[in-house]
N, C-alpha and C. Protein backbone atom coordinates (compact mmCIF):
# COMPACT_ATOMS: atom_id res chain seq x y z
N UNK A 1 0.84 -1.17 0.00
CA UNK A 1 0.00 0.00 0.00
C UNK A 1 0.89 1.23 0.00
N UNK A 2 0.41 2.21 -0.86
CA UNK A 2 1.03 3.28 -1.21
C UNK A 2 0.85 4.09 -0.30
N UNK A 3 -0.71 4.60 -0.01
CA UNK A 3 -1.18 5.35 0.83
C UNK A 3 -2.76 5.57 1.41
N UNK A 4 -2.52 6.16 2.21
CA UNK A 4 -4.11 5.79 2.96
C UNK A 4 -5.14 7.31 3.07
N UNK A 5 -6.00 7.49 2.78
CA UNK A 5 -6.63 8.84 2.60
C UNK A 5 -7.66 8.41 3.64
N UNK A 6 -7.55 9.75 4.63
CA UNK A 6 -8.48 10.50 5.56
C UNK A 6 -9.52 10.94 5.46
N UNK A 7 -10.95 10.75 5.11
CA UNK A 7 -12.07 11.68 5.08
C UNK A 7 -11.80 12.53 6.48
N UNK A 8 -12.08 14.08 6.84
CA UNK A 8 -12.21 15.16 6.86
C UNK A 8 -13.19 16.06 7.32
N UNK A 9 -13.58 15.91 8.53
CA UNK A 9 -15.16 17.08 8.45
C UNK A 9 -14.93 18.00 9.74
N UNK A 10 -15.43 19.36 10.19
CA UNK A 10 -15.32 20.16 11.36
C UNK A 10 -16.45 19.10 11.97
N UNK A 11 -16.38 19.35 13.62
CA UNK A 11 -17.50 18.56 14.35
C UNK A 11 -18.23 19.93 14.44
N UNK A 12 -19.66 19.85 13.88
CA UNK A 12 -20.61 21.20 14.51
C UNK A 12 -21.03 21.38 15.32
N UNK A 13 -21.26 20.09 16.36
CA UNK A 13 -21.16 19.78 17.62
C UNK A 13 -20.46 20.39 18.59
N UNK A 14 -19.55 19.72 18.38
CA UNK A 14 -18.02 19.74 19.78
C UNK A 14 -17.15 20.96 19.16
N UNK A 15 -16.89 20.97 17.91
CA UNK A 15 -15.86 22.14 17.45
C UNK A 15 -14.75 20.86 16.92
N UNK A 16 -14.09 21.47 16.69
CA UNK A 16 -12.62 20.45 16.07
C UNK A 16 -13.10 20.09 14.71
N UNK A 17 -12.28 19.17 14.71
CA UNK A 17 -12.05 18.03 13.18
C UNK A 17 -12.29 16.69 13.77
N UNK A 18 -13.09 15.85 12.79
CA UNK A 18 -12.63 14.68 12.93
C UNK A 18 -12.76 13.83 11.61
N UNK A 19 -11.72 13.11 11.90
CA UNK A 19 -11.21 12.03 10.76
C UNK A 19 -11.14 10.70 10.64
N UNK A 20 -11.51 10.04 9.50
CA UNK A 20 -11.75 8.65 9.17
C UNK A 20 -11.11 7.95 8.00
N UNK A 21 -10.35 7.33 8.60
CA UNK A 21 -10.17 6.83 7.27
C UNK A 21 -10.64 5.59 6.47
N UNK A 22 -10.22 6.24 4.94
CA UNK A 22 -11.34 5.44 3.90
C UNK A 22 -10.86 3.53 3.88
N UNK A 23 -11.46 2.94 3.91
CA UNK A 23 -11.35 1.37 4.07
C UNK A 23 -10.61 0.98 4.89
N UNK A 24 -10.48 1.43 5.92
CA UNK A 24 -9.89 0.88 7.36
C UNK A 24 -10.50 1.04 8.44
N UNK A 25 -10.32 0.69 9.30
CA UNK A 25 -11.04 1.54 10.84
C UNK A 25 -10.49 2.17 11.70
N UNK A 26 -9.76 3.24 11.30
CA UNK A 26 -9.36 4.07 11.67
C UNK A 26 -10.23 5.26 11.85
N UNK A 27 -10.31 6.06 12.95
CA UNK A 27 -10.73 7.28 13.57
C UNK A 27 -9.88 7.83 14.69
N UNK A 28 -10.04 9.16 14.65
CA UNK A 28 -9.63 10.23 15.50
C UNK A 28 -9.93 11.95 15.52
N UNK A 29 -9.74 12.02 16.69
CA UNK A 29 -10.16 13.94 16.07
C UNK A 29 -9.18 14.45 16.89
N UNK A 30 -9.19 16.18 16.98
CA UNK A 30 -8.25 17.00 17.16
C UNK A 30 -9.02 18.29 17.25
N UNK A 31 -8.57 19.08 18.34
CA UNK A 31 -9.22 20.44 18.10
C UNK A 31 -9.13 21.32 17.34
N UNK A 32 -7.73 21.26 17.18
CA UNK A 32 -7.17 22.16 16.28
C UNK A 32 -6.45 21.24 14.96
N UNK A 33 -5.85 22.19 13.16
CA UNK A 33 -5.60 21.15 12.70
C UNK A 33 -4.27 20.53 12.86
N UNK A 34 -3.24 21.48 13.70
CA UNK A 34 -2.35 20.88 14.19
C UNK A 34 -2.59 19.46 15.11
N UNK A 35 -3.62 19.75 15.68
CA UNK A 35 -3.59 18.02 16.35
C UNK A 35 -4.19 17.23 15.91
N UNK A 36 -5.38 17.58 14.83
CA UNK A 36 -5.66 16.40 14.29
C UNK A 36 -4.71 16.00 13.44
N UNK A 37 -3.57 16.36 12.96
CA UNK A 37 -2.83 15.90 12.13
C UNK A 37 -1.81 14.94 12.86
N UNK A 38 -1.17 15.31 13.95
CA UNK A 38 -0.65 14.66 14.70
C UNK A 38 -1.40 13.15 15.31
N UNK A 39 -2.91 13.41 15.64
CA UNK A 39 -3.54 12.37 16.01
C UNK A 39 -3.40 11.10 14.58
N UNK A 40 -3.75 12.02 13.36
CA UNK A 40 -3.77 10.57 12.75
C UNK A 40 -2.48 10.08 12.44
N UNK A 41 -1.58 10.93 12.56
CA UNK A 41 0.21 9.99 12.53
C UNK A 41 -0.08 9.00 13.55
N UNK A 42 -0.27 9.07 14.76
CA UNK A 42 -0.49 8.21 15.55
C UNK A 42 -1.48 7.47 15.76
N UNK A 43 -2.64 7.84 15.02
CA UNK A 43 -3.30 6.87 14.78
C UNK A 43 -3.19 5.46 13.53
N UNK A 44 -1.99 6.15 12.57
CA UNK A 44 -2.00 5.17 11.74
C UNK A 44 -0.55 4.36 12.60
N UNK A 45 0.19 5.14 12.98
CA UNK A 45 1.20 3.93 13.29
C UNK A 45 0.98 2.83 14.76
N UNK A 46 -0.42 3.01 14.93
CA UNK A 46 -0.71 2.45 16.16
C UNK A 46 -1.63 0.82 15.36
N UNK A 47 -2.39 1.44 14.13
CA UNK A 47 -3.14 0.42 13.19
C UNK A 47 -2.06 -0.41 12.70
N UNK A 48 -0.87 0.08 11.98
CA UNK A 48 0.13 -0.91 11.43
C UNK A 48 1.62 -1.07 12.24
N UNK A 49 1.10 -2.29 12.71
CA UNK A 49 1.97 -3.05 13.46
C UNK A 49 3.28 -3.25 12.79
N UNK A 50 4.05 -3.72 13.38
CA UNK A 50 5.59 -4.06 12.62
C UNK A 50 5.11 -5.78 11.55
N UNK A 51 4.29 -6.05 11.64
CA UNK A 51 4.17 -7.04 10.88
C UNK A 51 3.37 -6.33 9.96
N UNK A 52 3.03 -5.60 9.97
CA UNK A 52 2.20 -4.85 8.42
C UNK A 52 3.03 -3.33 7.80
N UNK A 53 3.02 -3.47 6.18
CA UNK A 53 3.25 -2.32 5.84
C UNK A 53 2.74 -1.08 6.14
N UNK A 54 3.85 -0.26 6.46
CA UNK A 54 2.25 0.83 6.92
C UNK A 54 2.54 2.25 5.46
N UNK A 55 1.35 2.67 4.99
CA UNK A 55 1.50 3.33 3.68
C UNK A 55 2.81 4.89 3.84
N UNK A 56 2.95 4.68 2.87
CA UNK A 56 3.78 5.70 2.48
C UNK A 56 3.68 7.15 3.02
N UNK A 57 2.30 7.39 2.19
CA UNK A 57 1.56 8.82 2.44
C UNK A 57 0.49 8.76 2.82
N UNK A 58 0.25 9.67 3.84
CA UNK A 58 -1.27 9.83 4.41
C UNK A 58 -1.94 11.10 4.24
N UNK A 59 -2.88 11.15 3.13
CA UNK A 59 -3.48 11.96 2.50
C UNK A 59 -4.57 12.77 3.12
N UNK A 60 -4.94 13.68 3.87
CA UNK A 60 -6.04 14.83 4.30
C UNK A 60 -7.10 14.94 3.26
N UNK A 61 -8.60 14.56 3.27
CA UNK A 61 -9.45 15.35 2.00
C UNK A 61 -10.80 15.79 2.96
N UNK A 62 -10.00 16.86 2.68
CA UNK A 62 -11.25 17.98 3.88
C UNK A 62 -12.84 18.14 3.40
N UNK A 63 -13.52 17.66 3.85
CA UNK A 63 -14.96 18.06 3.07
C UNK A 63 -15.55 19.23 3.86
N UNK A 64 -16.53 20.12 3.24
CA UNK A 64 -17.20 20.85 3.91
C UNK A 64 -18.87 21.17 3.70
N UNK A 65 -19.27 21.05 4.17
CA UNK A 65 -20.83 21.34 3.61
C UNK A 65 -21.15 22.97 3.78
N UNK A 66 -21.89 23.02 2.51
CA UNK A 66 -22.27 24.69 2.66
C UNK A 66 -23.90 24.37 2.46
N UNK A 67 -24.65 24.97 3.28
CA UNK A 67 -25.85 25.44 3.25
C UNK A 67 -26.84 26.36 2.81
N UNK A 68 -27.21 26.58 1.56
CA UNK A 68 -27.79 27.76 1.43
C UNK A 68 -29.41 27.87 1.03
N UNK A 69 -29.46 28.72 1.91
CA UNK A 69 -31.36 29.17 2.06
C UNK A 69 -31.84 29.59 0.81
């Protein structure tokens, strides 16, 4: 595996970010995007063990919803 891409959303809830990534089960959030970025470094090297490759690049794809009346 090359690399692993993050879906991306603000919580409208709580405030922050939180992130998922696409075909794994991976999750985490962060308040700010300095920590969610940090969270998912550590969230991916916590998923791939020394017996698994762990991807190259870990890709951010921020979504946002806009609302209009």
């Amino acid at each position: 595996m090359n690399e692993i891409i993050f879906d991306v959303r603000e919580d409208e809830a709580d405030g922050g970010y939180v992130a998922s990534a696409l075909g794994y089960g991976i999750h985490t959030q962060g308040d700010t995007l300095e920590e969610l970025r940090a969270m998912v470094k550590d969230a991916v090297n916590c998923y791939f063990d020394e017996t698994m490759q762990p991807p190259a690049i870990i890709r951010l794809h921020f979504v946002r919803d806009e609302v209009l009346a």
